[in-house]
N, C-alpha and C. Protein backbone atom coordinates (compact mmCIF):
# COMPACT_ATOMS: atom_id res chain seq x y z
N UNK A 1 -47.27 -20.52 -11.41
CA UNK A 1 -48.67 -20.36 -11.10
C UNK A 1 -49.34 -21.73 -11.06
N UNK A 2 -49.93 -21.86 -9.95
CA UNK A 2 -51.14 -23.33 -9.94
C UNK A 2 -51.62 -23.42 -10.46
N UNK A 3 -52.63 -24.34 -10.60
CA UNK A 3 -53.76 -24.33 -11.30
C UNK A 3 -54.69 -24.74 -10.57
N UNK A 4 -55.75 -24.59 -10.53
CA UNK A 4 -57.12 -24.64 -9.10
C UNK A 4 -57.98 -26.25 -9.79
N UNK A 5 -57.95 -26.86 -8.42
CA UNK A 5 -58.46 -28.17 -8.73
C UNK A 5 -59.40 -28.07 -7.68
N UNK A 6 -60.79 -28.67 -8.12
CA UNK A 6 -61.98 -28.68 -7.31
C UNK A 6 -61.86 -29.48 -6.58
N UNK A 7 -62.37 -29.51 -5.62
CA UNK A 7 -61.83 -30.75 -4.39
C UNK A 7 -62.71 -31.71 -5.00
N UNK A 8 -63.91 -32.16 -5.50
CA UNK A 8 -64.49 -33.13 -5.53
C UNK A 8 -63.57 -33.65 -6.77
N UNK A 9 -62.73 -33.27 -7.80
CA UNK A 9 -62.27 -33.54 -8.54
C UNK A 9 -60.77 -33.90 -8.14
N UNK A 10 -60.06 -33.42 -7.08
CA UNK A 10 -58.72 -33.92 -6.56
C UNK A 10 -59.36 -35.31 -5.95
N UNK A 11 -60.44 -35.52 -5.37
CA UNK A 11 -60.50 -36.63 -4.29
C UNK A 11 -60.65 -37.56 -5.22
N UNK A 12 -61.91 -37.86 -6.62
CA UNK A 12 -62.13 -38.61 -7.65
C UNK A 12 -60.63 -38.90 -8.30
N UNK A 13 -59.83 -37.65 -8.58
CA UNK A 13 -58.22 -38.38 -8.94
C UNK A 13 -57.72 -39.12 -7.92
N UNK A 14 -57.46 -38.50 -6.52
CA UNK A 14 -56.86 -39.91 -6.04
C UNK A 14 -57.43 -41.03 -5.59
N UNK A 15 -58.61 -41.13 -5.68
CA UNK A 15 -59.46 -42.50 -5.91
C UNK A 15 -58.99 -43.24 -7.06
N UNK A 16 -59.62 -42.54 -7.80
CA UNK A 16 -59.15 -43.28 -9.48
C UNK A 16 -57.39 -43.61 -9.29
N UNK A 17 -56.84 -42.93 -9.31
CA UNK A 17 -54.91 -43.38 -9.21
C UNK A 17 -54.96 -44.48 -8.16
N UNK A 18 -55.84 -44.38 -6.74
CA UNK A 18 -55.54 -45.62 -6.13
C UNK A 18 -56.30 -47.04 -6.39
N UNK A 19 -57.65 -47.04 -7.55
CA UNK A 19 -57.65 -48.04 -8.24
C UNK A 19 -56.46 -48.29 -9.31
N UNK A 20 -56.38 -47.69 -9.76
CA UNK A 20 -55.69 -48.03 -11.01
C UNK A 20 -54.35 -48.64 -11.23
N UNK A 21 -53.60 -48.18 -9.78
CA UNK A 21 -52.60 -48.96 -9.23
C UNK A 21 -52.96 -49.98 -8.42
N UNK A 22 -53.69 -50.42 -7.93
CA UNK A 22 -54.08 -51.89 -7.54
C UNK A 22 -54.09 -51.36 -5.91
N UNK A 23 -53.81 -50.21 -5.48
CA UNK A 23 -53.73 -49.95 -3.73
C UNK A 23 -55.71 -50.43 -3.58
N UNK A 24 -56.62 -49.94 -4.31
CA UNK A 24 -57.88 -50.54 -4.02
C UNK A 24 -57.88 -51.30 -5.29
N UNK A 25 -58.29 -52.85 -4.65
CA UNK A 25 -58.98 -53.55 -5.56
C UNK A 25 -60.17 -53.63 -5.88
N UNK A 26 -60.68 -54.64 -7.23
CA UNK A 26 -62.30 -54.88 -6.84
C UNK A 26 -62.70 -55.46 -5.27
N UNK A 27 -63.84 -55.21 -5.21
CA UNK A 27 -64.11 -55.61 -4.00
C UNK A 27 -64.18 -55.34 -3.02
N UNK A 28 -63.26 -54.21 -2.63
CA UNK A 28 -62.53 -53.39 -1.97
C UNK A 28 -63.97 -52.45 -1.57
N UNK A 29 -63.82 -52.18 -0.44
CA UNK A 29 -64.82 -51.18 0.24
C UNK A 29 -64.22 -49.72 0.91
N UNK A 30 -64.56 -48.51 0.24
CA UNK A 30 -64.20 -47.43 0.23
C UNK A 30 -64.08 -46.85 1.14
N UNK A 31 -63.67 -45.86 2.13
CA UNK A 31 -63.78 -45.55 3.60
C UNK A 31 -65.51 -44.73 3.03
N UNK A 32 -66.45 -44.90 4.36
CA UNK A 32 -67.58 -44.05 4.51
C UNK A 32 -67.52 -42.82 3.97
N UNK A 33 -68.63 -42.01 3.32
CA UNK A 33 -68.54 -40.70 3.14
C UNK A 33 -68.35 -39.44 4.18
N UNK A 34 -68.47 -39.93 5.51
CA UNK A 34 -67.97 -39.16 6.88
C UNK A 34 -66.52 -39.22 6.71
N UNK A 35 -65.72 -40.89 6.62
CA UNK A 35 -64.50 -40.93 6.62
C UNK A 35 -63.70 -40.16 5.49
N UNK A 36 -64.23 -40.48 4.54
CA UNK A 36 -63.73 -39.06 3.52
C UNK A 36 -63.68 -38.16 3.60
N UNK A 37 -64.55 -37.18 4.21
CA UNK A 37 -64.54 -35.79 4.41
C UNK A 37 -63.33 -35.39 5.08
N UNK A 38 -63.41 -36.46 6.13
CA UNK A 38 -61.99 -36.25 7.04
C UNK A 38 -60.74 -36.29 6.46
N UNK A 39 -60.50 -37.34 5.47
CA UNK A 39 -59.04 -37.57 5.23
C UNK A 39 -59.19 -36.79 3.79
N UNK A 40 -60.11 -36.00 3.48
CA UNK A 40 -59.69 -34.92 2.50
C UNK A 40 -60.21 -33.89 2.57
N UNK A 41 -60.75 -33.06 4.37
CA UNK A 41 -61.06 -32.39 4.53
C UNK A 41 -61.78 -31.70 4.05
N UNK A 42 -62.89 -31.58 3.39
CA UNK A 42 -63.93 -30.99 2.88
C UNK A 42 -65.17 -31.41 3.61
N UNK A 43 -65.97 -30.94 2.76
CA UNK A 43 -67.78 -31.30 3.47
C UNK A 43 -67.99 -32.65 2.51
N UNK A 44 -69.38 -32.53 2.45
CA UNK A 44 -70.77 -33.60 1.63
C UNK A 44 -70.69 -33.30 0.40
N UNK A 45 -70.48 -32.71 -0.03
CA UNK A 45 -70.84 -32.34 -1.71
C UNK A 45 -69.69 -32.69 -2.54
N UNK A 46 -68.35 -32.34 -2.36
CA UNK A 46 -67.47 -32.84 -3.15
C UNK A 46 -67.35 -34.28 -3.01
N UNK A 47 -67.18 -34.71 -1.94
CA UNK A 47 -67.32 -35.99 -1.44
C UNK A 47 -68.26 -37.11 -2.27
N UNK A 48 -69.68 -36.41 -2.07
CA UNK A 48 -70.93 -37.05 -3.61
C UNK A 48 -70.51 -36.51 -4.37
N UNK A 49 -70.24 -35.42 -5.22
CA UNK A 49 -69.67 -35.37 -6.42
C UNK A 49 -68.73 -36.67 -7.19
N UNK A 50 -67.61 -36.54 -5.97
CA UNK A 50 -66.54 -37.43 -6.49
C UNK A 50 -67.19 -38.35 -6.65
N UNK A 51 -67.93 -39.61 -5.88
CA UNK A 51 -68.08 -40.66 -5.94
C UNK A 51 -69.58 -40.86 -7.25
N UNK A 52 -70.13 -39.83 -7.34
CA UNK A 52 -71.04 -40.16 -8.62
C UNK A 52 -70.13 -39.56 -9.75
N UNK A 53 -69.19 -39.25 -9.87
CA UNK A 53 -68.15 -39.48 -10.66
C UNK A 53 -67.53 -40.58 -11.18
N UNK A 54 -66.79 -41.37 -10.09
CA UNK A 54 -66.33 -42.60 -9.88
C UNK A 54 -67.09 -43.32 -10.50
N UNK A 55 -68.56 -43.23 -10.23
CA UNK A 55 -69.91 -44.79 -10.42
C UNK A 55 -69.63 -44.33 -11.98
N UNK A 56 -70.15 -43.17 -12.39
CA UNK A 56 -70.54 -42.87 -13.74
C UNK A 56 -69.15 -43.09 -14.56
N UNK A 57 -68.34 -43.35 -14.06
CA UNK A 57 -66.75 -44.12 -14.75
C UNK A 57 -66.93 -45.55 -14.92
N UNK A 58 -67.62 -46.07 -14.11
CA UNK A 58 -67.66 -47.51 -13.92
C UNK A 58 -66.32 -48.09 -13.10
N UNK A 59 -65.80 -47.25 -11.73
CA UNK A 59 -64.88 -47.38 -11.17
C UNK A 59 -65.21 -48.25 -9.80
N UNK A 60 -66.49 -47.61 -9.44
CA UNK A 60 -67.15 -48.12 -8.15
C UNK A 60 -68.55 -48.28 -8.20
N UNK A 61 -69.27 -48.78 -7.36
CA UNK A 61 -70.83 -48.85 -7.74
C UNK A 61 -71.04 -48.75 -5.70
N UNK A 62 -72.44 -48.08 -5.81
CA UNK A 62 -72.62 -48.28 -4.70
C UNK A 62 -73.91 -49.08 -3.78
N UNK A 63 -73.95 -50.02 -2.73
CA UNK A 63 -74.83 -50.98 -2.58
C UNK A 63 -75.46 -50.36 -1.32
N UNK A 64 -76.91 -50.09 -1.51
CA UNK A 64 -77.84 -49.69 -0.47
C UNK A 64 -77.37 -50.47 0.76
N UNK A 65 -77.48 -49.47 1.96
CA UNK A 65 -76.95 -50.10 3.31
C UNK A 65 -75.69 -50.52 3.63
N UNK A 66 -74.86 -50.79 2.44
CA UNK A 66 -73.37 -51.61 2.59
C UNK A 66 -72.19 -50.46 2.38
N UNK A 67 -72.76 -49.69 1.17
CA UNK A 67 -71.13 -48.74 1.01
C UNK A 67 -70.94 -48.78 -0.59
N UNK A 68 -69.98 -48.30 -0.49
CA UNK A 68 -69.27 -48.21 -1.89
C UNK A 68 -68.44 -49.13 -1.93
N UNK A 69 -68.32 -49.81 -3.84
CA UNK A 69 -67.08 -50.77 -3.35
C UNK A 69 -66.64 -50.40 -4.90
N UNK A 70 -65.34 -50.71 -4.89
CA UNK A 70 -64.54 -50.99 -6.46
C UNK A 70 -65.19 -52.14 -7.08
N UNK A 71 -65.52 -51.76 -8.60
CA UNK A 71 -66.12 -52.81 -9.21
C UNK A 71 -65.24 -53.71 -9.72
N UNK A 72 -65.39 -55.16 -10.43
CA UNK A 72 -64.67 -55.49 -11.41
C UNK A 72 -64.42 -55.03 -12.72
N UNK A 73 -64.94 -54.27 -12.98
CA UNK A 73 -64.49 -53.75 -14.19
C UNK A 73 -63.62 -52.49 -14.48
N UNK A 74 -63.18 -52.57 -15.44
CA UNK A 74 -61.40 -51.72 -15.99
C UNK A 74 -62.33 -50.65 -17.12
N UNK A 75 -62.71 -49.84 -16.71
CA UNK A 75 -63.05 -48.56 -17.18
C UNK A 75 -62.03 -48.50 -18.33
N UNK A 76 -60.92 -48.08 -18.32
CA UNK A 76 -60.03 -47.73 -19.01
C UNK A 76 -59.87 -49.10 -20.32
């Protein structure tokens, strides 16, 4: 038997796993929240979920007009 994972919560894991292994660095600029939807098929809401997830980790921060980017700092 599975276990049911919320999409805004699968996409925040493989965000988080692809900081954490170094595939995104700091600095690093996140695909758009359009481009996300796509490559994890969902709508708008999990999509903001995940990523005010992410911020409220201190994983990413996001800059008016520019995007989201990986911060320097190691949450963990």
């Amino acid at each position: 038997m599975s276990t049911y994972v919320p999409d805004y919560q699968r996409i925040a894991d493989d965000l988080r796993e692809q900081i954490k292994t170094g595939k995104l660095t700091p600095g690093d600029k996140l695909p758009s929240k359009r481009e996300l939807r796509e490559i994890y098929g969902t709508s708008a809401q999990p999509v903001d979920a995940a990523l005010f997830m992410l911020r409220t980790e201190g994983y990413v921060e996001g800059r008016q007009g520019k995007g989201t980017f990986v911060t320097n700092k190691r949450p963990d």
